[in-house]
C-alpha atoms as a PDB file:
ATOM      1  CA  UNK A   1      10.719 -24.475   3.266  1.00  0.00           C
ATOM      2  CA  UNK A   2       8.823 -27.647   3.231  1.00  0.00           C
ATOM      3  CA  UNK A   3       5.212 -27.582   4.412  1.00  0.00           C
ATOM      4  CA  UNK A   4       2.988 -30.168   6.094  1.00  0.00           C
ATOM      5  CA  UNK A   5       1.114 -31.023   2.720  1.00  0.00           C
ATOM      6  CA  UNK A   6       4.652 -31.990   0.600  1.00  0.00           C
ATOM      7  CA  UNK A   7       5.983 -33.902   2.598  1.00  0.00           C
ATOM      8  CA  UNK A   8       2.870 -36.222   2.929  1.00  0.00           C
ATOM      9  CA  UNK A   9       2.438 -36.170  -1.137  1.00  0.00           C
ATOM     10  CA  UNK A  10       5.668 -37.301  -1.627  1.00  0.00           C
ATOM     11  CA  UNK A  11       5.225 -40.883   0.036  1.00  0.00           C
ATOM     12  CA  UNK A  12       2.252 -41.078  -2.844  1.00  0.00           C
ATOM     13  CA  UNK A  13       3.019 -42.816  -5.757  1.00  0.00           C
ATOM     14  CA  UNK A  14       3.457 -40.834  -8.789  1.00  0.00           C
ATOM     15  CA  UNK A  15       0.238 -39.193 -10.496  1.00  0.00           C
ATOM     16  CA  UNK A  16      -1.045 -41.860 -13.517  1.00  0.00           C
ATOM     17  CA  UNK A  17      -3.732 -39.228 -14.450  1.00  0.00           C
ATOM     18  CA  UNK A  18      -3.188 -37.191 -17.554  1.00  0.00           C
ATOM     19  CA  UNK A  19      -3.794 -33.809 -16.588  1.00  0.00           C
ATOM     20  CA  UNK A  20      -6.811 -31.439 -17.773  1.00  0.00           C
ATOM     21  CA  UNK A  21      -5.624 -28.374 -19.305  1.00  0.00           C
ATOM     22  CA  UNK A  22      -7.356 -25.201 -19.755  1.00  0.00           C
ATOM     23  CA  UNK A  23      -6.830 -21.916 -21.347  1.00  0.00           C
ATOM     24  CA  UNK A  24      -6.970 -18.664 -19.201  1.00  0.00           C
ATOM     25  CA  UNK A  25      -7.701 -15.353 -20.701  1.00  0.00           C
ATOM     26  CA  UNK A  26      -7.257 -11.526 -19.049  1.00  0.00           C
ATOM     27  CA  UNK A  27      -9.433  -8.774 -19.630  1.00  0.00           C
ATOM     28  CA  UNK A  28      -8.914  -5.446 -20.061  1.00  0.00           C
ATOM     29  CA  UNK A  29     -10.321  -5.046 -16.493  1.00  0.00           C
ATOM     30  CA  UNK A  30      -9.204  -3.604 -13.270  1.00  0.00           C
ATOM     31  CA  UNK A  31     -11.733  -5.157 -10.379  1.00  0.00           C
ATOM     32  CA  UNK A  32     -12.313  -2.877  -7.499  1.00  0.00           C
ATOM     33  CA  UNK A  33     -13.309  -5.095  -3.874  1.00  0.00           C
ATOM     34  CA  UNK A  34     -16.480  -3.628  -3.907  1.00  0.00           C
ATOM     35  CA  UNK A  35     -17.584  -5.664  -7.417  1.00  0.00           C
ATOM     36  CA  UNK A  36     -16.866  -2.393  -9.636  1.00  0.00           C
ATOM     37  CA  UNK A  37     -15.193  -3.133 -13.232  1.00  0.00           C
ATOM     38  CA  UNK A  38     -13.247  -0.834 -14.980  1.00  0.00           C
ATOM     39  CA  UNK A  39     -11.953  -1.142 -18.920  1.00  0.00           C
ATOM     40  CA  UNK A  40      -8.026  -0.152 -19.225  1.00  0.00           C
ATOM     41  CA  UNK A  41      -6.867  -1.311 -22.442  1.00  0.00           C
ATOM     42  CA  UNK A  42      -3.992  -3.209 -22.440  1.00  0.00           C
ATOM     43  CA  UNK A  43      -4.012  -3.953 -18.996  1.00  0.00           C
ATOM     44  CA  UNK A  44      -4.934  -7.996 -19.524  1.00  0.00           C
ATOM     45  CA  UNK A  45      -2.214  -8.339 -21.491  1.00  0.00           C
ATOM     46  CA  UNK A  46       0.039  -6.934 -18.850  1.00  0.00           C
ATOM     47  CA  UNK A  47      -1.534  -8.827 -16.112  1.00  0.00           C
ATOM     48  CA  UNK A  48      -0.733 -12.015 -18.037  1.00  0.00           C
ATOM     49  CA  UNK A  49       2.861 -11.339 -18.296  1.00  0.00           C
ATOM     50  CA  UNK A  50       3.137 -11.095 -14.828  1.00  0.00           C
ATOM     51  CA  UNK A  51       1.600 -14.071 -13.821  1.00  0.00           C
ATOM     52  CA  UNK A  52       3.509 -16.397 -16.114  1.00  0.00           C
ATOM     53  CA  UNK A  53       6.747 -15.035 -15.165  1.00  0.00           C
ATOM     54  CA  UNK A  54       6.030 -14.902 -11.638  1.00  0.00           C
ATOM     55  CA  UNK A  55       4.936 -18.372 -11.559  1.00  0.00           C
ATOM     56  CA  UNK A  56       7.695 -19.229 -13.855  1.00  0.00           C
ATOM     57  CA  UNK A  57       9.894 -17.894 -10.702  1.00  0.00           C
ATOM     58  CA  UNK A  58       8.727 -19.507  -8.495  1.00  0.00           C
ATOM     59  CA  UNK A  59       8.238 -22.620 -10.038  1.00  0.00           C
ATOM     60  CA  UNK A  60      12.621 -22.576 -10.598  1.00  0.00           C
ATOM     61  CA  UNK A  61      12.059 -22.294  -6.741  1.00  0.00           C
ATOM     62  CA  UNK A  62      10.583 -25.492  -5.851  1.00  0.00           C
ATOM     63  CA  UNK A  63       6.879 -23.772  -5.724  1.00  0.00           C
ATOM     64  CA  UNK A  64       4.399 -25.954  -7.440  1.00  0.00           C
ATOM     65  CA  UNK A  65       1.856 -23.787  -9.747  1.00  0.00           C
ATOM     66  CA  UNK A  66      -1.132 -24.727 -11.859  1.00  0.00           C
ATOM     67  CA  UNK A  67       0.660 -22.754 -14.944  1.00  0.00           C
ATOM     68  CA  UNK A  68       2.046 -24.454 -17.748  1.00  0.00           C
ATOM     69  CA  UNK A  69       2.887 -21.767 -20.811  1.00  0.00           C
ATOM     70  CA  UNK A  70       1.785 -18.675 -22.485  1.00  0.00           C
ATOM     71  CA  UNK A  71      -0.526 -18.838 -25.403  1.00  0.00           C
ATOM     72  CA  UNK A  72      -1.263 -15.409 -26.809  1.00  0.00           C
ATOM     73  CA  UNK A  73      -1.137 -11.875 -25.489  1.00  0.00           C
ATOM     74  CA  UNK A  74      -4.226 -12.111 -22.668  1.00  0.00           C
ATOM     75  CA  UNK A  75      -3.522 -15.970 -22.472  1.00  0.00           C
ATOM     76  CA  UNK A  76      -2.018 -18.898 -21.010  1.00  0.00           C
ATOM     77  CA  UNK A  77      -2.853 -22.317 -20.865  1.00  0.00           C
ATOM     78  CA  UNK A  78      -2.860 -24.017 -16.977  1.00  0.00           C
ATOM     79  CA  UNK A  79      -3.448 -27.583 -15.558  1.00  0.00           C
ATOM     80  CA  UNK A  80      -7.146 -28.136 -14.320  1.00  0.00           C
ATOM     81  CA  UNK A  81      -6.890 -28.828 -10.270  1.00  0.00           C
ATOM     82  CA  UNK A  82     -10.001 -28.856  -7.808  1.00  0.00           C
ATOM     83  CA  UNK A  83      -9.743 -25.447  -5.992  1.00  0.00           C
ATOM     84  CA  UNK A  84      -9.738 -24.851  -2.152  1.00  0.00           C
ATOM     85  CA  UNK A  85     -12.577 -22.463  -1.007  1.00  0.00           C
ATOM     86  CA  UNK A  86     -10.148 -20.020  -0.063  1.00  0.00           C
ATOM     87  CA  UNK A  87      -7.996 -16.781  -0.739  1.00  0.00           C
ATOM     88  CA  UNK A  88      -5.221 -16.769   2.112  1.00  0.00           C
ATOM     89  CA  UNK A  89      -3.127 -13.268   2.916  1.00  0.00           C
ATOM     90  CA  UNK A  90       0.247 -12.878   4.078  1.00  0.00           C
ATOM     91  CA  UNK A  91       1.121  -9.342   5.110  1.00  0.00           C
ATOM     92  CA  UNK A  92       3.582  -6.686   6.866  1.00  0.00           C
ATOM     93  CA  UNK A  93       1.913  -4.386   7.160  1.00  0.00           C
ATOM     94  CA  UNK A  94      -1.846  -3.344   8.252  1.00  0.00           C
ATOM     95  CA  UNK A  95      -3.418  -2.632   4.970  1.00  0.00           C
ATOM     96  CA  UNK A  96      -6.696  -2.794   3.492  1.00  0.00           C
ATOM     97  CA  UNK A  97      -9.354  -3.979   5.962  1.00  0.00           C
ATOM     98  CA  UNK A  98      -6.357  -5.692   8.688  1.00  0.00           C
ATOM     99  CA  UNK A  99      -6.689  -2.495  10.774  1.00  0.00           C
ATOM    100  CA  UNK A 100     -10.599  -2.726  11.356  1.00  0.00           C
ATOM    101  CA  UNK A 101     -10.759  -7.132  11.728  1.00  0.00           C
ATOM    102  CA  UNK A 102      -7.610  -5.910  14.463  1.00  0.00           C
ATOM    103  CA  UNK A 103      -7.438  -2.468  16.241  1.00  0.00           C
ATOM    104  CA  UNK A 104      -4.443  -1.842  17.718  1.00  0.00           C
ATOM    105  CA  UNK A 105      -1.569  -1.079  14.712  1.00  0.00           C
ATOM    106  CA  UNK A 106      -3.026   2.056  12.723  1.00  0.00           C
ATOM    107  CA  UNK A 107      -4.046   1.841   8.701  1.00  0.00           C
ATOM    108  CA  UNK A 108      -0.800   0.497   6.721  1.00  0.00           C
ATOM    109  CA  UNK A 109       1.382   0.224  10.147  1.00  0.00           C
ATOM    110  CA  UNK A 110       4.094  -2.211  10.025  1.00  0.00           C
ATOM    111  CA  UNK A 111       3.319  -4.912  12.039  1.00  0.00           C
ATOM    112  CA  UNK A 112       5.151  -7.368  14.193  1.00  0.00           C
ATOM    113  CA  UNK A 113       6.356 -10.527  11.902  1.00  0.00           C
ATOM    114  CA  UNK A 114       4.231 -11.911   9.406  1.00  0.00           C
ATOM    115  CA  UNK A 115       0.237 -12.442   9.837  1.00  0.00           C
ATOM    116  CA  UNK A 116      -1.430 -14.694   8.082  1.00  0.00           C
ATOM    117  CA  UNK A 117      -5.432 -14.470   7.375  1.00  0.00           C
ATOM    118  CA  UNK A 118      -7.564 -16.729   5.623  1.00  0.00           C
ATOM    119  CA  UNK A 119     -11.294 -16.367   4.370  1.00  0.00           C
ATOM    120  CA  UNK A 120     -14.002 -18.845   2.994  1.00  0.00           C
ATOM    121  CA  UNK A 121     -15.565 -18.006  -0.034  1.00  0.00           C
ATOM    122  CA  UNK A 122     -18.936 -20.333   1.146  1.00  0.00           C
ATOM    123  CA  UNK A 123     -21.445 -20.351  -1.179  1.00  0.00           C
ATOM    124  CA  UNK A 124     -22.353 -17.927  -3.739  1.00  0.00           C
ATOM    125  CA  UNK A 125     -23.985 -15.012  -3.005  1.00  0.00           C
ATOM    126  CA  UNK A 126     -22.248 -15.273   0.667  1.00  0.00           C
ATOM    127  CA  UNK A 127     -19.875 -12.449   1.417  1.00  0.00           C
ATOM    128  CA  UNK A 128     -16.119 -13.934   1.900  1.00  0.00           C
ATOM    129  CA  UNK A 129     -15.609 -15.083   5.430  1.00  0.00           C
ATOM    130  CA  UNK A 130     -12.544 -14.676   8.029  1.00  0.00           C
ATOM    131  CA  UNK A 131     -11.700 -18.353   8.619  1.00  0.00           C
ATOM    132  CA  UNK A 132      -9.821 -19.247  11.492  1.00  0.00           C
ATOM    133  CA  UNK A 133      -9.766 -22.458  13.367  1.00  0.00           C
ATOM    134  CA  UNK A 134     -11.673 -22.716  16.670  1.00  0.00           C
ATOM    135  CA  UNK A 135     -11.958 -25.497  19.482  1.00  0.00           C
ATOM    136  CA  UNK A 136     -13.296 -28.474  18.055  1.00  0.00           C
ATOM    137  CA  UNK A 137     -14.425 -26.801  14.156  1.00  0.00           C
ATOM    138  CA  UNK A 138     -13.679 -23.548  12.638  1.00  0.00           C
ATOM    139  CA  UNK A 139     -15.123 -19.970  12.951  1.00  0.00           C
ATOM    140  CA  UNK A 140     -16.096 -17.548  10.739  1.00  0.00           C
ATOM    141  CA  UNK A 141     -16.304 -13.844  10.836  1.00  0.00           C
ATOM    142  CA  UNK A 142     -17.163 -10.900   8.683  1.00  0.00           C
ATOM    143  CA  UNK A 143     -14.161  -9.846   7.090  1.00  0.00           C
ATOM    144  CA  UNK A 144     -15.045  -6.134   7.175  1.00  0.00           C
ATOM    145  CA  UNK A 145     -15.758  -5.746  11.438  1.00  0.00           C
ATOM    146  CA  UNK A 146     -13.401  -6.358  13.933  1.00  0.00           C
ATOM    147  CA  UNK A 147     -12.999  -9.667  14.828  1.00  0.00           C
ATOM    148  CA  UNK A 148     -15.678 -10.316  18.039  1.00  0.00           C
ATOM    149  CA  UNK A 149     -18.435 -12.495  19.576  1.00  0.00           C
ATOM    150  CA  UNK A 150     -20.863  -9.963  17.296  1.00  0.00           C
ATOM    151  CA  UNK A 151     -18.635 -10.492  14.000  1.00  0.00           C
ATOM    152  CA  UNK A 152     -19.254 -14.223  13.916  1.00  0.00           C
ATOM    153  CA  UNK A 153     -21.412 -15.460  10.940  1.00  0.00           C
ATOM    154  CA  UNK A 154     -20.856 -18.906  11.609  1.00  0.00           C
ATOM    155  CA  UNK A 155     -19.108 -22.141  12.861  1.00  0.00           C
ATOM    156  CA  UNK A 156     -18.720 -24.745  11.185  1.00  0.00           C
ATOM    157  CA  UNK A 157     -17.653 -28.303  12.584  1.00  0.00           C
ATOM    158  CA  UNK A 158     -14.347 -30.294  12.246  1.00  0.00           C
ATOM    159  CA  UNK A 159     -14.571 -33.168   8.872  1.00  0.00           C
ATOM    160  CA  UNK A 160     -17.780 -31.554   7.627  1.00  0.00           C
ATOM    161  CA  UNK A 161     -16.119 -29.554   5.223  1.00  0.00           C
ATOM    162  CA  UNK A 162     -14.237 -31.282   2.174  1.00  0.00           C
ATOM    163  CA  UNK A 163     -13.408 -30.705  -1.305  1.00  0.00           C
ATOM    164  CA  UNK A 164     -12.911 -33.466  -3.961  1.00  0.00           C
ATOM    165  CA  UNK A 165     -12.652 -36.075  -0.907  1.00  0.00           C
ATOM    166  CA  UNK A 166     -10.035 -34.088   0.810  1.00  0.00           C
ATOM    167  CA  UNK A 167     -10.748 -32.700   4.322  1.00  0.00           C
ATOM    168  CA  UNK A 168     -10.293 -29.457   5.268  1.00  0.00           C
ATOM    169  CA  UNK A 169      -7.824 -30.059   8.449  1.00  0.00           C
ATOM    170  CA  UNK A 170      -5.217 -28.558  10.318  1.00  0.00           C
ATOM    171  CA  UNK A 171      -2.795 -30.320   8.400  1.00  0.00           C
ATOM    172  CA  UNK A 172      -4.679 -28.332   5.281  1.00  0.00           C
ATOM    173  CA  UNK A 173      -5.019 -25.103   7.073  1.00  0.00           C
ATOM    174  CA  UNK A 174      -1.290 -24.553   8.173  1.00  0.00           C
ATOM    175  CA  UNK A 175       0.154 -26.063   4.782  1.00  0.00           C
ATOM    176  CA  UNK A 176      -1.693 -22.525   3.362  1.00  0.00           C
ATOM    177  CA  UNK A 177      -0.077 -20.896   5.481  1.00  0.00           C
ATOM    178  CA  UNK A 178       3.372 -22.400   5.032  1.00  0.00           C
ATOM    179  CA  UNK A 179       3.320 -22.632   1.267  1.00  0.00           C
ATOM    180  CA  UNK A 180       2.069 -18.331   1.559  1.00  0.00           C
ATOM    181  CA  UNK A 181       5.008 -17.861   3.945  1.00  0.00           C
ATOM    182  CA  UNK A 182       7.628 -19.203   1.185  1.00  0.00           C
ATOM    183  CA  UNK A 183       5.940 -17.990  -1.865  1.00  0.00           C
ATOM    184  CA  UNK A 184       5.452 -14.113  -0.093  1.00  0.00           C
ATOM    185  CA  UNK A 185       9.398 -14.125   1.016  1.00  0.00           C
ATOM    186  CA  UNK A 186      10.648 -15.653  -1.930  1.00  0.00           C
ATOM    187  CA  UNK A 187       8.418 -12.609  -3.749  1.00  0.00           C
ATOM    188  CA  UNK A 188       9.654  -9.869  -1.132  1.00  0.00           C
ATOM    189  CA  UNK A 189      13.338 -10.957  -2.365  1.00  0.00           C
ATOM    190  CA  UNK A 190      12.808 -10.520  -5.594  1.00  0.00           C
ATOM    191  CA  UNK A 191      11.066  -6.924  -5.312  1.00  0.00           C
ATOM    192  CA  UNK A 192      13.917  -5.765  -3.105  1.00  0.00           C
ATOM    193  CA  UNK A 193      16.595  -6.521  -5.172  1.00  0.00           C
ATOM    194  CA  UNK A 194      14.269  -3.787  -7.333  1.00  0.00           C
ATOM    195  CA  UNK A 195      13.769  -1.018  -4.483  1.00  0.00           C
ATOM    196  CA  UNK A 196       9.754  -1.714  -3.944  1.00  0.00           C
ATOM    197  CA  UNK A 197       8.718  -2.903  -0.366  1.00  0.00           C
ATOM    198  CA  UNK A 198       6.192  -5.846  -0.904  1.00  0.00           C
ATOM    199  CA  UNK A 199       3.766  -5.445   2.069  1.00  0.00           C
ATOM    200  CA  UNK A 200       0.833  -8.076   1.294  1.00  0.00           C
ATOM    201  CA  UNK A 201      -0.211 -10.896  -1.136  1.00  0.00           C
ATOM    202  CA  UNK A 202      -3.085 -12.907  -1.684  1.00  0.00           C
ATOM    203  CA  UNK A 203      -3.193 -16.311  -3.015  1.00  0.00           C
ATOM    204  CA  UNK A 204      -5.544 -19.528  -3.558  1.00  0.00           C
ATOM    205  CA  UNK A 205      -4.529 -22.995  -4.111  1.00  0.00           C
ATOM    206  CA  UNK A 206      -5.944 -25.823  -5.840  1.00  0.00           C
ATOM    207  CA  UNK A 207      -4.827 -29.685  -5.771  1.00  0.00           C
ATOM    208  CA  UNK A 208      -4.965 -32.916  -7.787  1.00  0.00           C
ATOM    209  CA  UNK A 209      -7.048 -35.516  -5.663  1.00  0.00           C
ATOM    210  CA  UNK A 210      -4.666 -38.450  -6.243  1.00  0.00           C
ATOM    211  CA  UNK A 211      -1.365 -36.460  -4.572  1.00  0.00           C
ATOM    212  CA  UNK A 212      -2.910 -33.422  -2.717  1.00  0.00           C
ATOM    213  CA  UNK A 213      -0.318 -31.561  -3.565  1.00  0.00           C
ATOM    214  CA  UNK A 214      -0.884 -27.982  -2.878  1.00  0.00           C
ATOM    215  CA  UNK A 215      -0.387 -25.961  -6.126  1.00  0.00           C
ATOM    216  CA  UNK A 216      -0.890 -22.042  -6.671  1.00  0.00           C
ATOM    217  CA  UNK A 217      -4.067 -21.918  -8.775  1.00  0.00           C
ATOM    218  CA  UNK A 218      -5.286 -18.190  -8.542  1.00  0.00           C
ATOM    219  CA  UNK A 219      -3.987 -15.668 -10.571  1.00  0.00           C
ATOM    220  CA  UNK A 220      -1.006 -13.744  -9.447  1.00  0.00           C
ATOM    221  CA  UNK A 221      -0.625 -10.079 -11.334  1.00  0.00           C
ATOM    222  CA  UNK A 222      -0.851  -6.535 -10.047  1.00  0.00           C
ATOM    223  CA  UNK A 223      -4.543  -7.455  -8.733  1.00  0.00           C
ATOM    224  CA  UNK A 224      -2.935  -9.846  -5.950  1.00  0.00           C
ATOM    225  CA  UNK A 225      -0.081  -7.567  -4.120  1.00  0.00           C
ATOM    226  CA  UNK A 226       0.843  -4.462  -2.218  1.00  0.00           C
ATOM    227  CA  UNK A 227       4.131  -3.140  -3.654  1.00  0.00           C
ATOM    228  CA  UNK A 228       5.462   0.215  -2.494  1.00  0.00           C
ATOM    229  CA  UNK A 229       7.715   1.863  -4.425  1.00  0.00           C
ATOM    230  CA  UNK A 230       9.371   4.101  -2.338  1.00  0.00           C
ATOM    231  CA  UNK A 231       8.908   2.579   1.396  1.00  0.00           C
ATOM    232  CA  UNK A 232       5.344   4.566   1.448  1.00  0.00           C
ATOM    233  CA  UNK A 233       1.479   2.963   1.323  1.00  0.00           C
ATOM    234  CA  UNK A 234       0.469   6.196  -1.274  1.00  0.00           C
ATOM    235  CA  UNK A 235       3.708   5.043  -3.960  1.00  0.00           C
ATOM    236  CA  UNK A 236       1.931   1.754  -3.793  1.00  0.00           C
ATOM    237  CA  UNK A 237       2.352   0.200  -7.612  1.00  0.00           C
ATOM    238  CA  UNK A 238      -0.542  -2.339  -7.573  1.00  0.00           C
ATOM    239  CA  UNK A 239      -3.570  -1.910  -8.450  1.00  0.00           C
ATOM    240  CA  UNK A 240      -5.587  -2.792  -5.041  1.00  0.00           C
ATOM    241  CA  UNK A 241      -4.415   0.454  -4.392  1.00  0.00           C
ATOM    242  CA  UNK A 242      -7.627   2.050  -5.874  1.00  0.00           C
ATOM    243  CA  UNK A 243      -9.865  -0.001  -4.251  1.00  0.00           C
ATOM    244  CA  UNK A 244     -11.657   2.633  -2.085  1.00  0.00           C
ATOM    245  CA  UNK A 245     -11.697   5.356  -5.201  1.00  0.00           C
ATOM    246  CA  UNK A 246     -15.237   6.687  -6.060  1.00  0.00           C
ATOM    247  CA  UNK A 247     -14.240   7.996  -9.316  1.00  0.00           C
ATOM    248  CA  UNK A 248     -12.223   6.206 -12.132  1.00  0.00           C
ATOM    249  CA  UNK A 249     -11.380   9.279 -14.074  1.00  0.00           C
ATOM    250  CA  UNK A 250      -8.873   9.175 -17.765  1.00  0.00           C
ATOM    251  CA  UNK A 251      -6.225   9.739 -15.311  1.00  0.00           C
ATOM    252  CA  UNK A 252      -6.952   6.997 -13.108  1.00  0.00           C
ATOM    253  CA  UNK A 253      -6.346   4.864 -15.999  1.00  0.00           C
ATOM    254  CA  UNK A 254      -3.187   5.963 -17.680  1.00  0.00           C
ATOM    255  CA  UNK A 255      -2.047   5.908 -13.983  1.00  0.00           C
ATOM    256  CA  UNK A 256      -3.062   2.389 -13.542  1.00  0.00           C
ATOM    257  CA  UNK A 257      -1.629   1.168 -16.954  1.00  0.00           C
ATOM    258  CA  UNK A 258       1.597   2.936 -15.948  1.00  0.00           C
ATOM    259  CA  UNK A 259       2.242   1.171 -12.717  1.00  0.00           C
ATOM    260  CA  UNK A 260       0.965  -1.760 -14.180  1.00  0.00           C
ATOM    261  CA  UNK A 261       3.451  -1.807 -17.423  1.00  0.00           C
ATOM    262  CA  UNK A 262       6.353  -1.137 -14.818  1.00  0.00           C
ATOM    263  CA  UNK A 263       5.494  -3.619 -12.665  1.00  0.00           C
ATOM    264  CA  UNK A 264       4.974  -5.515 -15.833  1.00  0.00           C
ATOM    265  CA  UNK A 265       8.602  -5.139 -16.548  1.00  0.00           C
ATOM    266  CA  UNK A 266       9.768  -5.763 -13.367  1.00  0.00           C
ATOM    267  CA  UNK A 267       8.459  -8.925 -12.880  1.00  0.00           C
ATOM    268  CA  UNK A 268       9.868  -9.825 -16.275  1.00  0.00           C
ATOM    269  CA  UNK A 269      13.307  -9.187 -14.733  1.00  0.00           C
ATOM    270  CA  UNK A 270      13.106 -11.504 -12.183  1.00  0.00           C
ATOM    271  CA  UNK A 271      13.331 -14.434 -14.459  1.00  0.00           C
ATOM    272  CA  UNK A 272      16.493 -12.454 -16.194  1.00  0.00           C
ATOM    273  CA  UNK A 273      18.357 -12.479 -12.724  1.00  0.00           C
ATOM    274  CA  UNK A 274      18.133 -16.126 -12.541  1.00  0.00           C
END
């Protein structure tokens, strides 16, 4: 697949800008959605595996990706890229908060085809935003009430939103969703050839202001996915799976390492297939 956003970079001329690199490091921390932090040891390290091999994947696949090598245990080193405002979602199925934005398909319900969602992160201190375009500008709802007139928080008019000189357009809007739709079935491939059902992904992108090329600049480990083992929402092996706990007990822990080391491992075997 070729989205909107490649094909325009590649009439640019070739980058003469030395990139900016920077070194990333993983804690020991599993982050809950509601801002909760909890210490697993060993889990950075883990989560760092991931990410370089998956991006290594899909790199081999024609996905561009901010990562450039590992550098240690909890590290890797990545090109510097101005980041888009936003985390995108591609999803099967109706998880997390997907069944209260859209009633109709019950809590972790397969849906029909692929959606696509996209929120703003605004300023700081505002709470992510559901961003979808809208007439003449784009609309923006709370992400945690069903999508209606009384959701709105805001609107927000066409050209007056831009990041390092780029415009956020249509043209940027559906390249998002293109380059999610390749990167999430290239993924859902790979974790079927291993038995897990991959159900939903999240993703943010960053770009270099002389090609505006869209590249994958979050990070993607066992934070970032839905994987269910088994076919089943409660064999789910990633970790936003314990996003509504109220407790993080011992268990929870060794649990969370677990899933996390076989995912871990996994992952690591994708690059092996090649």
């Amino acid at each position: 697949m070729t989205t909107t956003a490649t094909r325009a970079a590649r009439k640019s001329p070739p980058s003469t800008t030395r990139p900016r690199i920077a070194t990333v490091i993983i804690h020991d921390f599993l982050a809950l959605r509601d801002g909760r932090k909890f210490k697993v040891r060993g889990l950075g390290a883990l989560n760092a595996g991931i990410h370089a091999n998956v991006c290594t994947f899909l790199e081999r696949r024609g996905v561009p990706t901010t990562f450039r090598e590992r550098s240690g245990n909890y590290s890797f080193e990545i090109d510097v890229v101005s980041s888009l405002p936003f985390t995108v979602t591609m999803r099967t199925h109706a998880t997390g908060f997907y069944a209260v934005r859209h009633p109709g398909p019950k809590p972790n319900a397969r849906l029909e085809g692929l959606a696509f969602e996209c929120f703003y992160h605004g300023s700081a201190g505002r709470p992510d935003a559901l961003f979808s375009p809208a007439g003449d500008g784009w609309i923006l709802h709370d992400c945690q009430q069903r999508v209606s007139s009384t959701s709105v928080l805001g609107f927000v008019p066409r050209g007056q939103l831009a990041v390092a000189g780029w415009t956020i357009n249509d043209e940027v809007f559906y390249s998002m969703r293109d380059r999610a739709e390749q990167v999430f079935l290239l993924l859902a491939d790979a974790w079927r050839a291993h038995g897990v059902q991959f159900t939903a992904l999240a993703l943010q992108f960053g770009f270099t202001p002389d090609t505006r090329i869209l590249r994958i600049n979050g990070i993607v480990d066992n934070h970032c996915w839905r994987i269910w083992r088994d076919g089943h929402h409660t064999s789910d092996m990633g970790l936003r799976s314990y996003d509504d706990i109220r407790t993080f007990s011992r268990l929870n822990r060794q649990t969370a390492l677990a899933s996390t080391r076989w995912v871990a491992e996994a992952a690591r075997r994708f690059l092996s297939n090649d």
